[in-house]
N, C-alpha and C. Protein backbone atom coordinates (compact mmCIF):
# COMPACT_ATOMS: atom_id res chain seq x y z
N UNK A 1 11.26 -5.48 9.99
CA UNK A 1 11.03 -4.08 10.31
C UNK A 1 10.45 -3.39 9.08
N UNK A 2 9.24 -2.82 9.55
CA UNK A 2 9.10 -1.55 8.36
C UNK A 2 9.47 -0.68 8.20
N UNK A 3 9.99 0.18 6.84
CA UNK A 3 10.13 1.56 6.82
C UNK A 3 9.30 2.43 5.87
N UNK A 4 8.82 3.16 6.67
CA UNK A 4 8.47 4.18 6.16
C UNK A 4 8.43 4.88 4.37
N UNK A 5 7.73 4.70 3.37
CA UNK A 5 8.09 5.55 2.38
C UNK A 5 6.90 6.95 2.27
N UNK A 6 7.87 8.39 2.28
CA UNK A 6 7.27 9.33 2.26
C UNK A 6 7.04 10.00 0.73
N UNK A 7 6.23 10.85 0.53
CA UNK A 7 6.29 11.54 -0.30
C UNK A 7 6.94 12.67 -0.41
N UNK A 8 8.15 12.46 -0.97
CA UNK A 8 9.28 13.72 -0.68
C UNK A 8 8.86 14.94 -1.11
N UNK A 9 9.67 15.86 -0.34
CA UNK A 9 9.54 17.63 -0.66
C UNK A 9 10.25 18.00 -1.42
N UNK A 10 10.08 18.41 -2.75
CA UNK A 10 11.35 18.28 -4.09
C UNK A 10 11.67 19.89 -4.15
N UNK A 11 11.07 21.00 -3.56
CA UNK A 11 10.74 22.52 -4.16
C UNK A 11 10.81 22.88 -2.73
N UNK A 12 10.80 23.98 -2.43
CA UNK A 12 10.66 24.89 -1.44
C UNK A 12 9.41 25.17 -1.19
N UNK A 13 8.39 25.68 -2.23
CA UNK A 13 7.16 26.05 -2.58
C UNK A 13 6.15 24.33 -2.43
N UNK A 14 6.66 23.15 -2.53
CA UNK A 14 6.15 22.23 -2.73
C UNK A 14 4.99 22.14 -1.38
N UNK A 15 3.76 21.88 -1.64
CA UNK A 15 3.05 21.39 -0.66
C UNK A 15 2.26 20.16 -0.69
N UNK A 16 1.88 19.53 -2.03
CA UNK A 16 1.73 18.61 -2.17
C UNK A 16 1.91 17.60 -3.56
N UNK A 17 1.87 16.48 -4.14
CA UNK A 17 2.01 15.80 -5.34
C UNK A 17 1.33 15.03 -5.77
N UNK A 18 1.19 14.00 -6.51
CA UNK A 18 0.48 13.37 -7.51
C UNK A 18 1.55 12.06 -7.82
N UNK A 19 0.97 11.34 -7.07
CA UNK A 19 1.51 9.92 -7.57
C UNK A 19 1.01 9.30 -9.04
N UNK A 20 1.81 9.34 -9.81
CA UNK A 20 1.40 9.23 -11.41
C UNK A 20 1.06 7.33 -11.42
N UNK A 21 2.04 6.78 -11.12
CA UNK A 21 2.46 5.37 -11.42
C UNK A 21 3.60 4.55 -10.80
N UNK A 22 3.12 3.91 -10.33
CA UNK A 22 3.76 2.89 -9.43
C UNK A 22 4.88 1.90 -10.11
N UNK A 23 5.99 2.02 -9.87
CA UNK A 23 6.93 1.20 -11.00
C UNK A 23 7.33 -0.29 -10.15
N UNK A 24 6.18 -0.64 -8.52
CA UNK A 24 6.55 -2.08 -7.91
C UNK A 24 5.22 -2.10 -7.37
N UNK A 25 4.80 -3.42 -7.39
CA UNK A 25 3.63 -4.10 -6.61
C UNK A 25 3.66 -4.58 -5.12
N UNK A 26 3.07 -4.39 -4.61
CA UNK A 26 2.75 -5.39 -3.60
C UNK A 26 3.72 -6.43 -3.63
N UNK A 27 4.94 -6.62 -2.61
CA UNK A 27 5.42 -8.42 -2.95
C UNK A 27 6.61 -8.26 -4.08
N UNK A 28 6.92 -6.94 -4.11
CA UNK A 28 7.80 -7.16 -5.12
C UNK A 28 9.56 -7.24 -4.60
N UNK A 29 10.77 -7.19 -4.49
CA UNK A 29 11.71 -7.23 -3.71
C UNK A 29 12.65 -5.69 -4.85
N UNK A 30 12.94 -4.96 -3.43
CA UNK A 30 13.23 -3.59 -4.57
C UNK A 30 14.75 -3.42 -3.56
N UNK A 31 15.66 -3.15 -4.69
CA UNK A 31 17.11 -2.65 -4.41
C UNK A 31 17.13 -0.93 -3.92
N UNK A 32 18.15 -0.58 -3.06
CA UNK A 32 18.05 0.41 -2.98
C UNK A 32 18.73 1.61 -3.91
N UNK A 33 17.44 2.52 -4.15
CA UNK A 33 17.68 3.50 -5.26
C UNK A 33 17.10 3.27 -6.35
N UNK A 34 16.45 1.84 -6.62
CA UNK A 34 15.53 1.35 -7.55
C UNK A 34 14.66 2.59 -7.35
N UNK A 35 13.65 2.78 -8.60
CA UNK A 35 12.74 3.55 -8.44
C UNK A 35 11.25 2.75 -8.41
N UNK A 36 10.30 3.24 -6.98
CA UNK A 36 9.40 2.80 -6.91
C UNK A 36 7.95 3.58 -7.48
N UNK A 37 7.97 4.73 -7.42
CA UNK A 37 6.85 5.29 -8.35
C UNK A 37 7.38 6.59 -8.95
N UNK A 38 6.43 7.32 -9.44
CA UNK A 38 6.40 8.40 -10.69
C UNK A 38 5.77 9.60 -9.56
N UNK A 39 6.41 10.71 -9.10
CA UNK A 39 5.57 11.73 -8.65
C UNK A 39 5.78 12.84 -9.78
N UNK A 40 5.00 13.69 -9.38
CA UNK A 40 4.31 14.59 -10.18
C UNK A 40 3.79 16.01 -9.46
N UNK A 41 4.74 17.01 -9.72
CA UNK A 41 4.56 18.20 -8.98
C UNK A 41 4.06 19.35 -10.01
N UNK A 42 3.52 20.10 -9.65
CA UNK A 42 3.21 21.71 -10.83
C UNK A 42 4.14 21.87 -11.44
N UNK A 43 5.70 21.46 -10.59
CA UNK A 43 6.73 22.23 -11.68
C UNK A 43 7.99 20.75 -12.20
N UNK A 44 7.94 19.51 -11.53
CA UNK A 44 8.51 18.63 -11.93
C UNK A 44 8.07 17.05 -11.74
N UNK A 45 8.35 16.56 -12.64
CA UNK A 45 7.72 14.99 -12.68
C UNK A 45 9.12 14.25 -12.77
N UNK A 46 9.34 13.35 -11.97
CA UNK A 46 10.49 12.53 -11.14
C UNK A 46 9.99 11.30 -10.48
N UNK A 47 10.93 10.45 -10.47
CA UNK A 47 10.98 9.41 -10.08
C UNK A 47 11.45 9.25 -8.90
N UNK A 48 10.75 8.31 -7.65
CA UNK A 48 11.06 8.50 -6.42
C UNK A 48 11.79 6.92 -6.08
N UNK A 49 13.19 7.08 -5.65
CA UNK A 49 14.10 6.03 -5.20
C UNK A 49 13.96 5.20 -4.35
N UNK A 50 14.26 4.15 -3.70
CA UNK A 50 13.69 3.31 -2.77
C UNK A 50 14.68 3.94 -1.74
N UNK A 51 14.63 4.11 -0.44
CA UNK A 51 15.82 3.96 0.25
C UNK A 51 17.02 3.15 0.83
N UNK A 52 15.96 1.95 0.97
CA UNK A 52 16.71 0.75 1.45
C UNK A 52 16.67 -0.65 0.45
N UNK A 53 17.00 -1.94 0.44
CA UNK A 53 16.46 -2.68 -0.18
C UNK A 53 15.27 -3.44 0.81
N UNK A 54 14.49 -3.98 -0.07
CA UNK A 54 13.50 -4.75 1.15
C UNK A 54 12.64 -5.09 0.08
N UNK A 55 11.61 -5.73 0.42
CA UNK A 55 9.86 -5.88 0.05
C UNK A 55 8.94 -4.70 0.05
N UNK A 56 8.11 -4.63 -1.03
CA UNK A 56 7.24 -3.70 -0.79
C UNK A 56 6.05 -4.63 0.02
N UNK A 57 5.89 -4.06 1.01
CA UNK A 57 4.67 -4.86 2.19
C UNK A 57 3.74 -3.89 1.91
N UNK A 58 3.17 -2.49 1.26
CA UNK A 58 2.01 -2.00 1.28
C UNK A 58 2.13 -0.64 0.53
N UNK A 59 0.78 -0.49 -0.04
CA UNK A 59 0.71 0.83 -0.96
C UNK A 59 -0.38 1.33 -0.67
N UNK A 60 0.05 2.70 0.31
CA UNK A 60 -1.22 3.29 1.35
C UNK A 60 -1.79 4.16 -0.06
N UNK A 61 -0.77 4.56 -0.77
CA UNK A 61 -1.72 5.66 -2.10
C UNK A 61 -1.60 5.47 -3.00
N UNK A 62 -2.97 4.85 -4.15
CA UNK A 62 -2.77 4.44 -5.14
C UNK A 62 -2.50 5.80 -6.22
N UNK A 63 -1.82 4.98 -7.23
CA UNK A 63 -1.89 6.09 -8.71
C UNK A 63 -2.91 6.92 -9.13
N UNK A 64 -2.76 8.26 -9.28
CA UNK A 64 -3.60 8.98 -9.84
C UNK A 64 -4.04 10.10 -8.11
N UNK A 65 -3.63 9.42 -6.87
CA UNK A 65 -3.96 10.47 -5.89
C UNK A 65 -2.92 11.52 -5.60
N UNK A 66 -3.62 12.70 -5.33
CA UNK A 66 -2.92 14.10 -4.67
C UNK A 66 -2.70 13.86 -3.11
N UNK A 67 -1.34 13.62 -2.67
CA UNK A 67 -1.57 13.95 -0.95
C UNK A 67 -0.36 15.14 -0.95
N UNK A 68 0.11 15.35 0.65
CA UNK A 68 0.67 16.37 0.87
C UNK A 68 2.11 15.33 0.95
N UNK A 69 3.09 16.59 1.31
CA UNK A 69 4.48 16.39 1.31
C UNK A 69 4.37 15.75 2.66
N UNK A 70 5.24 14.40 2.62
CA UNK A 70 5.36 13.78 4.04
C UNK A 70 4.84 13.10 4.47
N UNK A 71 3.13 12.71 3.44
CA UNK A 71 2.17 11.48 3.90
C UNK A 71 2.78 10.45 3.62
N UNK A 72 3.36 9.23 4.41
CA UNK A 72 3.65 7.74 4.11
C UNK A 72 2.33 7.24 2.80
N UNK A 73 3.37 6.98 1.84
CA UNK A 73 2.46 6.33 0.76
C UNK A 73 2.70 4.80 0.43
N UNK A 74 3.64 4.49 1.72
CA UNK A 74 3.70 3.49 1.05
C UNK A 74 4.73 2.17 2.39
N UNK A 75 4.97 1.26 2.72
CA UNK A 75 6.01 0.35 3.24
C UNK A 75 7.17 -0.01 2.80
N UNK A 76 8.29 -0.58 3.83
CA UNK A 76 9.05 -1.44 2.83
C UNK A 76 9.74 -1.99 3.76
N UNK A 77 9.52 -3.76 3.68
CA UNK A 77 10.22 -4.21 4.41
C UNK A 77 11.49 -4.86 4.40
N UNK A 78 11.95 -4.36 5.41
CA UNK A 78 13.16 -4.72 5.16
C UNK A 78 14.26 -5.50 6.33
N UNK A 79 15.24 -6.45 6.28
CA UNK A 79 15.84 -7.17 7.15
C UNK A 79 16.32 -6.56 8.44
């Protein structure tokens, strides 16, 4: 099964972020709460947690792009 990774809403005011850097590849096996990338807002730069454990099966947004709050950036598969 896949799940879903979103680009969380950290602010009230938040409408969109900046994925700085990816801290797992493609294929990598991530615990939950591990941190999988670096976001980056106008007012805070944070690290975003895995939710579950699983595989990363895909990285819809690479480093360095702006999307909005809530675009799937990413997979994770998990048992």
């Amino acid at each position: 099964m896949l799940i879903d990774i979103v680009l969380p809403k950290v602010g009230m005011a938040m409408q969109d972020g900046t994925i700085v850097a990816w801290h797992k590849a493609v294929g990598d096996l991530v615990e939950k709460g591990e941190a999988l990338f670096e976001l980056e807002t106008e007012k805070v730069s944070m690290q975003v947690e895995s939710p579950d454990e699983g595989e990363l099966a895909e990285i819809l947004v690479p480093a360095g792009e702006t999307v909005d709050v809530d675009t799937v950036v990413a997979r994770l598969k998990v048992e």
